[in-house]
C-alpha atoms as a PDB file:
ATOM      1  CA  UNK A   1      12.240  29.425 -38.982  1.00  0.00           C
ATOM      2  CA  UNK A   2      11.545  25.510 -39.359  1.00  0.00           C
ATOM      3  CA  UNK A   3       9.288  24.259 -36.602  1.00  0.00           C
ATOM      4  CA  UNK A   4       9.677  20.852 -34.755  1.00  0.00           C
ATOM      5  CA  UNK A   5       8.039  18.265 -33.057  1.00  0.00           C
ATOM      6  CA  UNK A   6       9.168  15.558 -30.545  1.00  0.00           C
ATOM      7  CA  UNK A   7       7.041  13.070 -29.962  1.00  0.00           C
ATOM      8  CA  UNK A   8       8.342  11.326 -26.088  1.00  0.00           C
ATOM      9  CA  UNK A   9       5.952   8.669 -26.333  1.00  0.00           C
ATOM     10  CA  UNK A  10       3.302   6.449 -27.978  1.00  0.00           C
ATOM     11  CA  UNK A  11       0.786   5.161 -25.551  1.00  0.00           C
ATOM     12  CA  UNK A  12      -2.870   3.660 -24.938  1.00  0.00           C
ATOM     13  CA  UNK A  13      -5.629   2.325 -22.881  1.00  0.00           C
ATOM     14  CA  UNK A  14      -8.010   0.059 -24.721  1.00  0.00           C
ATOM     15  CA  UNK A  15      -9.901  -3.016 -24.484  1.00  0.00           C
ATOM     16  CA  UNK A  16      -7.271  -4.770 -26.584  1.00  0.00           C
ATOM     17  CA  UNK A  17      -4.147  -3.998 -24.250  1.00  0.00           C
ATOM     18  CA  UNK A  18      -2.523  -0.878 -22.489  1.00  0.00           C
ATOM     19  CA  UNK A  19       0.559  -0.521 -24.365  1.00  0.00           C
ATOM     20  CA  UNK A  20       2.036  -0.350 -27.952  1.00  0.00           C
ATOM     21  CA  UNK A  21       3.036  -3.975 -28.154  1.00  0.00           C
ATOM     22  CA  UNK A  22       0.260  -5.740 -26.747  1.00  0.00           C
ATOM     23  CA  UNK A  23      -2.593  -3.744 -29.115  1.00  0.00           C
ATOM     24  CA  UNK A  24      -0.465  -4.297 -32.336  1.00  0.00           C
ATOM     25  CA  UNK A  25      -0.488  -7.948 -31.752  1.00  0.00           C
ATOM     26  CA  UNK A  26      -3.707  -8.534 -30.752  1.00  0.00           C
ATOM     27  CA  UNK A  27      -4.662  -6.210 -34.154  1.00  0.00           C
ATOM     28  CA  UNK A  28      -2.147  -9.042 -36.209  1.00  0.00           C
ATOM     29  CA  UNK A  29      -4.042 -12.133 -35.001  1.00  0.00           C
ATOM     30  CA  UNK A  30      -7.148 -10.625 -35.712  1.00  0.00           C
ATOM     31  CA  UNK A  31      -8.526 -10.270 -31.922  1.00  0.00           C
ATOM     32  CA  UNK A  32     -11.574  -8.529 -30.536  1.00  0.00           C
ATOM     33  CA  UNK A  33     -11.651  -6.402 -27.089  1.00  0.00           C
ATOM     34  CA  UNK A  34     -15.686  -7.233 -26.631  1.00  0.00           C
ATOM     35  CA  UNK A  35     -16.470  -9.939 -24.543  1.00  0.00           C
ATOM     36  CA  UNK A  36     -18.505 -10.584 -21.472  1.00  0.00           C
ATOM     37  CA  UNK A  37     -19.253  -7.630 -18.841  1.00  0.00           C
ATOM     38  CA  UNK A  38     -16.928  -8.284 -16.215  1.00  0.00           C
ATOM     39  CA  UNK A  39     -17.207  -5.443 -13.666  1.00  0.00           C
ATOM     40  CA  UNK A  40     -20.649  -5.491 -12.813  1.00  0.00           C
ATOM     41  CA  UNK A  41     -23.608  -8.401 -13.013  1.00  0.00           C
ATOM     42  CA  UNK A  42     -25.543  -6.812 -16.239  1.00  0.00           C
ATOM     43  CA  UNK A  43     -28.086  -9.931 -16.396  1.00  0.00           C
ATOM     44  CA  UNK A  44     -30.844  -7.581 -15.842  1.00  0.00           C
ATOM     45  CA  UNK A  45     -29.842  -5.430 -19.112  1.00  0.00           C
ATOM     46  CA  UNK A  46     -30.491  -6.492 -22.882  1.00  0.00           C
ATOM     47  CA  UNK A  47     -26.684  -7.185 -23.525  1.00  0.00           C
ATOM     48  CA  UNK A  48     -24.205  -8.244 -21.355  1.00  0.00           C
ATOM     49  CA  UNK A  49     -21.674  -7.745 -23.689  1.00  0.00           C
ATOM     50  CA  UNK A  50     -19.100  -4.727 -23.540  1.00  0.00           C
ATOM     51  CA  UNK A  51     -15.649  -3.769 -24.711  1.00  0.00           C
ATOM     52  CA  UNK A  52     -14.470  -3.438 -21.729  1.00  0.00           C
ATOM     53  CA  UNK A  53     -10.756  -1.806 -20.261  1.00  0.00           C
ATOM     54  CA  UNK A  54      -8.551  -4.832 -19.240  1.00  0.00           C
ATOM     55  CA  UNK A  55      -5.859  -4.983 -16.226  1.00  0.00           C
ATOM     56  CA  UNK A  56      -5.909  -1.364 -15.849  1.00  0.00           C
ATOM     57  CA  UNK A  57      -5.566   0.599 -12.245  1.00  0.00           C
ATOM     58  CA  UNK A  58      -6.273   3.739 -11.833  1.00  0.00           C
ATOM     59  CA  UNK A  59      -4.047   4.389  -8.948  1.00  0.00           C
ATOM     60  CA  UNK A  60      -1.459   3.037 -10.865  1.00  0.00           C
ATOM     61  CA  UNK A  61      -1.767   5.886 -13.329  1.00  0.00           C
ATOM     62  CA  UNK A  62      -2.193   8.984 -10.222  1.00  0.00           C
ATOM     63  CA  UNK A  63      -5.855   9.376 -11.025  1.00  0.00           C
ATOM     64  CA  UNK A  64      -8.378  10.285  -8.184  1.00  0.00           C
ATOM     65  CA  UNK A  65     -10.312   6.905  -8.320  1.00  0.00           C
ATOM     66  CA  UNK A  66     -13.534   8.533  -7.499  1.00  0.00           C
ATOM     67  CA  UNK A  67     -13.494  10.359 -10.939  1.00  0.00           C
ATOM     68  CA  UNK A  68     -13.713   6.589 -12.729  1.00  0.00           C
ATOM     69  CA  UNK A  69     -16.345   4.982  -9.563  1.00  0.00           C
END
């Protein structure tokens, strides 16, 4: 019996986009996802640079919130 696979979907969540598209493009033009710390004041740490998840909500995605506080 041959076995099969169906993949539904192609998806991810990373600090260069959160979707397909958006990643492969910013891969093309040669783009980095580290910047600036954004979500919290991190003067008082030795960097204050991160590669940090853009425009992403966690409610959007039906994720308790208090698992990613």
């Amino acid at each position: 019996m041959r076995r099969r696979v169906v993949v539904t979907g192609i998806g991810m969540i990373n600090p260069l986009g959160n979707d397909v598209a958006t990643v492969w493009n910013a891969l093309q033009e040669g783009k980095s996802g580290v910047g600036k710390i954004t979500i919290f004041d991190a003067s008082a740490y030795p960097t204050t640079i991160a590669a940090e998840i853009k425009q992403w909500d966690v409610d959007q995605q039906g994720l308790d919130k208090a698992l990613w506080s």
